[in-house]
N, C-alpha and C. Protein backbone atom coordinates (compact mmCIF):
# COMPACT_ATOMS: atom_id res chain seq x y z
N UNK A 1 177.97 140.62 -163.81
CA UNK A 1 177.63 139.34 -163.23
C UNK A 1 176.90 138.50 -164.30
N UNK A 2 177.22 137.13 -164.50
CA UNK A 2 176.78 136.26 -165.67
C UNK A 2 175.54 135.12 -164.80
N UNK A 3 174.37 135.40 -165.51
CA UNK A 3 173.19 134.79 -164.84
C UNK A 3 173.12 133.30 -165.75
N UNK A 4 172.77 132.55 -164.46
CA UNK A 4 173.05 131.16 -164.90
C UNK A 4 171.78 130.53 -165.52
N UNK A 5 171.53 130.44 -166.89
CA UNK A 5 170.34 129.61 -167.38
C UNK A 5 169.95 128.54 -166.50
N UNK A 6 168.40 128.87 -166.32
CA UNK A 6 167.98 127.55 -165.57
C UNK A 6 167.30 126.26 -166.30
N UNK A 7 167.38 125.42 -165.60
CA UNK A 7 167.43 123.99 -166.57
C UNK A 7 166.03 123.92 -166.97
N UNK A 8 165.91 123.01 -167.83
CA UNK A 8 164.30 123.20 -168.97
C UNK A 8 163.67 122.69 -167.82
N UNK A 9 162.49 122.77 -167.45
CA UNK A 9 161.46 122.58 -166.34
C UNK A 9 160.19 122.31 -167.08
N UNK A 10 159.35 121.30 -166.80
CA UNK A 10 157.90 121.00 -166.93
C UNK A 10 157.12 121.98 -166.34
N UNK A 11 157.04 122.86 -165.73
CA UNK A 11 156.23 123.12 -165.54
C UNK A 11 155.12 124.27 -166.15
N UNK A 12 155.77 124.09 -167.61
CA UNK A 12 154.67 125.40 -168.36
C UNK A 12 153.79 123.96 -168.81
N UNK A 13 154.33 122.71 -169.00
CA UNK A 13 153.67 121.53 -169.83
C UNK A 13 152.98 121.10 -168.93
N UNK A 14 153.38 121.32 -167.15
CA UNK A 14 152.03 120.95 -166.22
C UNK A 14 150.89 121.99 -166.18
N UNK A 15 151.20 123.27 -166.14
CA UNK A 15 150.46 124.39 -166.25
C UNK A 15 149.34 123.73 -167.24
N UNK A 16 150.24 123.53 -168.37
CA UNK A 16 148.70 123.20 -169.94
C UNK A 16 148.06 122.10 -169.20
N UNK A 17 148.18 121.50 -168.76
CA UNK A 17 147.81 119.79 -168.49
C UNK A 17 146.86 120.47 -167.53
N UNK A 18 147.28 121.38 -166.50
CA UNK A 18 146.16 121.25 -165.37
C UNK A 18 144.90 122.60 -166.12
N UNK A 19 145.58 123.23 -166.92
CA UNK A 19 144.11 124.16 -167.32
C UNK A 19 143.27 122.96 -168.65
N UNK A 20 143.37 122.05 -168.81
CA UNK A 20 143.04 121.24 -169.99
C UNK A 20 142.15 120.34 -169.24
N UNK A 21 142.85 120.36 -167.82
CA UNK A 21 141.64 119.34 -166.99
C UNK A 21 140.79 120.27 -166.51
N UNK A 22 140.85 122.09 -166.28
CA UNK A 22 139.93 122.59 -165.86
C UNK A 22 140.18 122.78 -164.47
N UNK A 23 141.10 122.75 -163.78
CA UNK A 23 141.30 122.38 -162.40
C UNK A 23 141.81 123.99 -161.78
N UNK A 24 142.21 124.30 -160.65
CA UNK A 24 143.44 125.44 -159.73
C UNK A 24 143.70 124.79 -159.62
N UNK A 25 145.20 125.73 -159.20
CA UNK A 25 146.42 124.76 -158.44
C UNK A 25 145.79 124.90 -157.42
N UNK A 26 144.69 125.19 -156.46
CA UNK A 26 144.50 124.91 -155.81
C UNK A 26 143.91 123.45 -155.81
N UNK A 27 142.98 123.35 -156.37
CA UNK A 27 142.54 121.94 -156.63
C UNK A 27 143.03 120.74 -156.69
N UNK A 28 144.68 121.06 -157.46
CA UNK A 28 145.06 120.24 -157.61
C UNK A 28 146.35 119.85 -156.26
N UNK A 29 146.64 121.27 -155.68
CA UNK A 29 147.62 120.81 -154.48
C UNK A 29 146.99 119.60 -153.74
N UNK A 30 145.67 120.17 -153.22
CA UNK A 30 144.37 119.54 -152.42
C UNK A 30 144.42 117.69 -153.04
N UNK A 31 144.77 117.56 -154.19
CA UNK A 31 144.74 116.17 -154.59
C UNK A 31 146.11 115.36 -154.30
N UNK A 32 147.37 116.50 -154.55
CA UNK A 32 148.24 115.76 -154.38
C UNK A 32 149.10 115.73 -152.74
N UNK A 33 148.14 116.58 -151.90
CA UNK A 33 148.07 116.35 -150.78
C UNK A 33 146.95 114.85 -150.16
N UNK A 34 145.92 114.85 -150.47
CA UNK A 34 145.34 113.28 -150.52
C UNK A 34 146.13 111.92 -151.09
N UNK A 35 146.95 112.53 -152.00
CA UNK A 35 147.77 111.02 -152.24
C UNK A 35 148.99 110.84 -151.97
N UNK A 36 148.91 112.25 -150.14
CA UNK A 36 150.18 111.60 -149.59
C UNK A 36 151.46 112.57 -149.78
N UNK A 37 151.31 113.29 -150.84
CA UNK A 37 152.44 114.43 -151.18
C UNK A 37 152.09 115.76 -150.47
N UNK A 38 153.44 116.41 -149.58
CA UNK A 38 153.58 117.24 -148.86
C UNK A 38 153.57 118.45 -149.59
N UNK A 39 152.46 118.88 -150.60
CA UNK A 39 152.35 120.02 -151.57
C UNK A 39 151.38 120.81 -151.33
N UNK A 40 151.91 122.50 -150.96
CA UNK A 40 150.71 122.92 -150.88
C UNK A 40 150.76 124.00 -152.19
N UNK A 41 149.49 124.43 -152.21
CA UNK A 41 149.41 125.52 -153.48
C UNK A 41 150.67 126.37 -153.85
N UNK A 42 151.15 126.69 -152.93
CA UNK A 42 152.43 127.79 -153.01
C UNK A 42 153.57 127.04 -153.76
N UNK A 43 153.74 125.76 -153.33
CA UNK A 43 154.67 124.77 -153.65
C UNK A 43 154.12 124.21 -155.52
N UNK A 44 152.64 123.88 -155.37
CA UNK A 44 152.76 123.96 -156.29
C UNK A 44 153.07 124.57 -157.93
N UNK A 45 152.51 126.33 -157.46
CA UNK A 45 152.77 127.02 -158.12
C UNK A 45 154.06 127.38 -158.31
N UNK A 46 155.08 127.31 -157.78
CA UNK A 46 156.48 127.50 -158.01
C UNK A 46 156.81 126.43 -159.01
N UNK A 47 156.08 124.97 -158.90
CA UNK A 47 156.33 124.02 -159.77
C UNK A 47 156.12 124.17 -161.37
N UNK A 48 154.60 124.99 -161.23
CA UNK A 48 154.51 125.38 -162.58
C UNK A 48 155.46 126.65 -163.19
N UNK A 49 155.66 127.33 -162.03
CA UNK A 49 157.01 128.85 -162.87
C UNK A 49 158.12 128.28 -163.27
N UNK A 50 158.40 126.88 -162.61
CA UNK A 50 159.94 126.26 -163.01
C UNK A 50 160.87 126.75 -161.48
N UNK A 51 160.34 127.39 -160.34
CA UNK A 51 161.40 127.81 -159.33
C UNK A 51 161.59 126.53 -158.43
N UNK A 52 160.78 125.61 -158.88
CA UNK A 52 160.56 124.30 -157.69
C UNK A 52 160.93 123.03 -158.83
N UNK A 53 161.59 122.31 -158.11
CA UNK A 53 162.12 121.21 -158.91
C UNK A 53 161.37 120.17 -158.52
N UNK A 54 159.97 119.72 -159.13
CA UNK A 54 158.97 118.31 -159.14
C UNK A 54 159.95 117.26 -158.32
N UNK A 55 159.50 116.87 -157.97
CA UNK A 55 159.68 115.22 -156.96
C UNK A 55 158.83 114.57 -157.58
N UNK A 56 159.73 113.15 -158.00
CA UNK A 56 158.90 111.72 -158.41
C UNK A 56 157.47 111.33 -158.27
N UNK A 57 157.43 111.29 -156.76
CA UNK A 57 156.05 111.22 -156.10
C UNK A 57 155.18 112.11 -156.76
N UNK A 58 155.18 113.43 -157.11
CA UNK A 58 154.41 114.30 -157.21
C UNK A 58 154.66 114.29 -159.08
N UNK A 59 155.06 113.91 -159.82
CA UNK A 59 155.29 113.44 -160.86
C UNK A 59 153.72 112.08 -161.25
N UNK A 60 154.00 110.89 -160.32
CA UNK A 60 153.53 110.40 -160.52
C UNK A 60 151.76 110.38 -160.12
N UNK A 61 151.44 111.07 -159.39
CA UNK A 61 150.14 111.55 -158.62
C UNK A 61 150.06 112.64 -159.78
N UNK A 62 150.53 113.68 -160.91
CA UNK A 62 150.00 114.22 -161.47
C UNK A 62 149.73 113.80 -162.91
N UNK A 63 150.52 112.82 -163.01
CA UNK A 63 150.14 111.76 -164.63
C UNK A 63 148.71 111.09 -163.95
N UNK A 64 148.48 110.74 -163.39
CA UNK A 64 147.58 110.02 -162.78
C UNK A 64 145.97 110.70 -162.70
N UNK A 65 146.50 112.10 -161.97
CA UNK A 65 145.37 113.00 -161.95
C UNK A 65 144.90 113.45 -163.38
N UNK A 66 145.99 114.06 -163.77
CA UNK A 66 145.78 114.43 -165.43
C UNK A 66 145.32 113.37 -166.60
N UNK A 67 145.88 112.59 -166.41
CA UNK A 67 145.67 110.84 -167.55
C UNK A 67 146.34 111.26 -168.38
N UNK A 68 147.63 111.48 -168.36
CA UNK A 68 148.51 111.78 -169.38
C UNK A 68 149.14 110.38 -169.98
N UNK A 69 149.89 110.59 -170.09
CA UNK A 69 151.41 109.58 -170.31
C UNK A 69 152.42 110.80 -170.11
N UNK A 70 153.59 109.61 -169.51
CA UNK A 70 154.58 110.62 -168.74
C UNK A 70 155.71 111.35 -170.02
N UNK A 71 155.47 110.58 -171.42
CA UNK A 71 156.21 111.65 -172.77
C UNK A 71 155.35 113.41 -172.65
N UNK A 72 154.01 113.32 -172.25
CA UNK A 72 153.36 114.48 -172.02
C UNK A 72 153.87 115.40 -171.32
N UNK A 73 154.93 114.98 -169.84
CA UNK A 73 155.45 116.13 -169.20
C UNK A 73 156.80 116.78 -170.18
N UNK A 74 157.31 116.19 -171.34
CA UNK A 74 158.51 116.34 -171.64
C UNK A 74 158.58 117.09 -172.67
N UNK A 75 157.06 116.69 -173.14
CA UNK A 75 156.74 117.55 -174.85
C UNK A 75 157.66 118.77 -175.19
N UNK A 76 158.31 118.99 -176.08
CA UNK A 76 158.98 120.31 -176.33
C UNK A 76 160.46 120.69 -175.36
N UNK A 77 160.57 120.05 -174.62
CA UNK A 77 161.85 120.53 -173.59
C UNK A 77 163.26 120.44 -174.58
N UNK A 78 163.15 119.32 -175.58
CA UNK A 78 164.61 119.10 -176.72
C UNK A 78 164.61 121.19 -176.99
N UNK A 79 163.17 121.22 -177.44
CA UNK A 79 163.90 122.40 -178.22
C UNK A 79 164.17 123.61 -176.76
N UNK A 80 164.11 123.61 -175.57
CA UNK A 80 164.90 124.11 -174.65
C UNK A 80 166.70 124.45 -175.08
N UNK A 81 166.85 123.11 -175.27
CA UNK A 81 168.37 122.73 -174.90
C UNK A 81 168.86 123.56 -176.44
């Protein structure tokens, strides 16, 4: 059986972002549940393994939380491909 590469995912580059702010994913579900996004810890953490595919909304509530710029979620993904 031939296992299908999964597509480059942000979420080792959200992982850095949220230990750089010092935060849990708990902390941070808890925020992006206040601004409206249906995320809880579980959800989020799948986001950071790469098993959960980010939604916009929750994209934009974590540039926001973090103070990134959104080239920050992408850093390194070329050399994925």
């Amino acid at each position: 059986m031939q296992k299908i590469r999964q597509d480059c995912g942000l979420g080792q580059n959200i992982r850095r972002m949220r230990l750089n702010a010092r935060m849990t994913q708990e902390e941070v579900a808890a925020q992006l549940q206040l601004a409206g996004c249906d995320t809880s810890r579980s959800v989020y953490a799948q986001i950071e393994c790469g098993a959960y595919n980010i939604r916009v909304s929750e994209l934009i509530v974590l540039r926001r939380l973090f103070d990134v710029d959104y080239n920050a979620f992408f850093e390194g993904l070329e050399d994925e491909l």
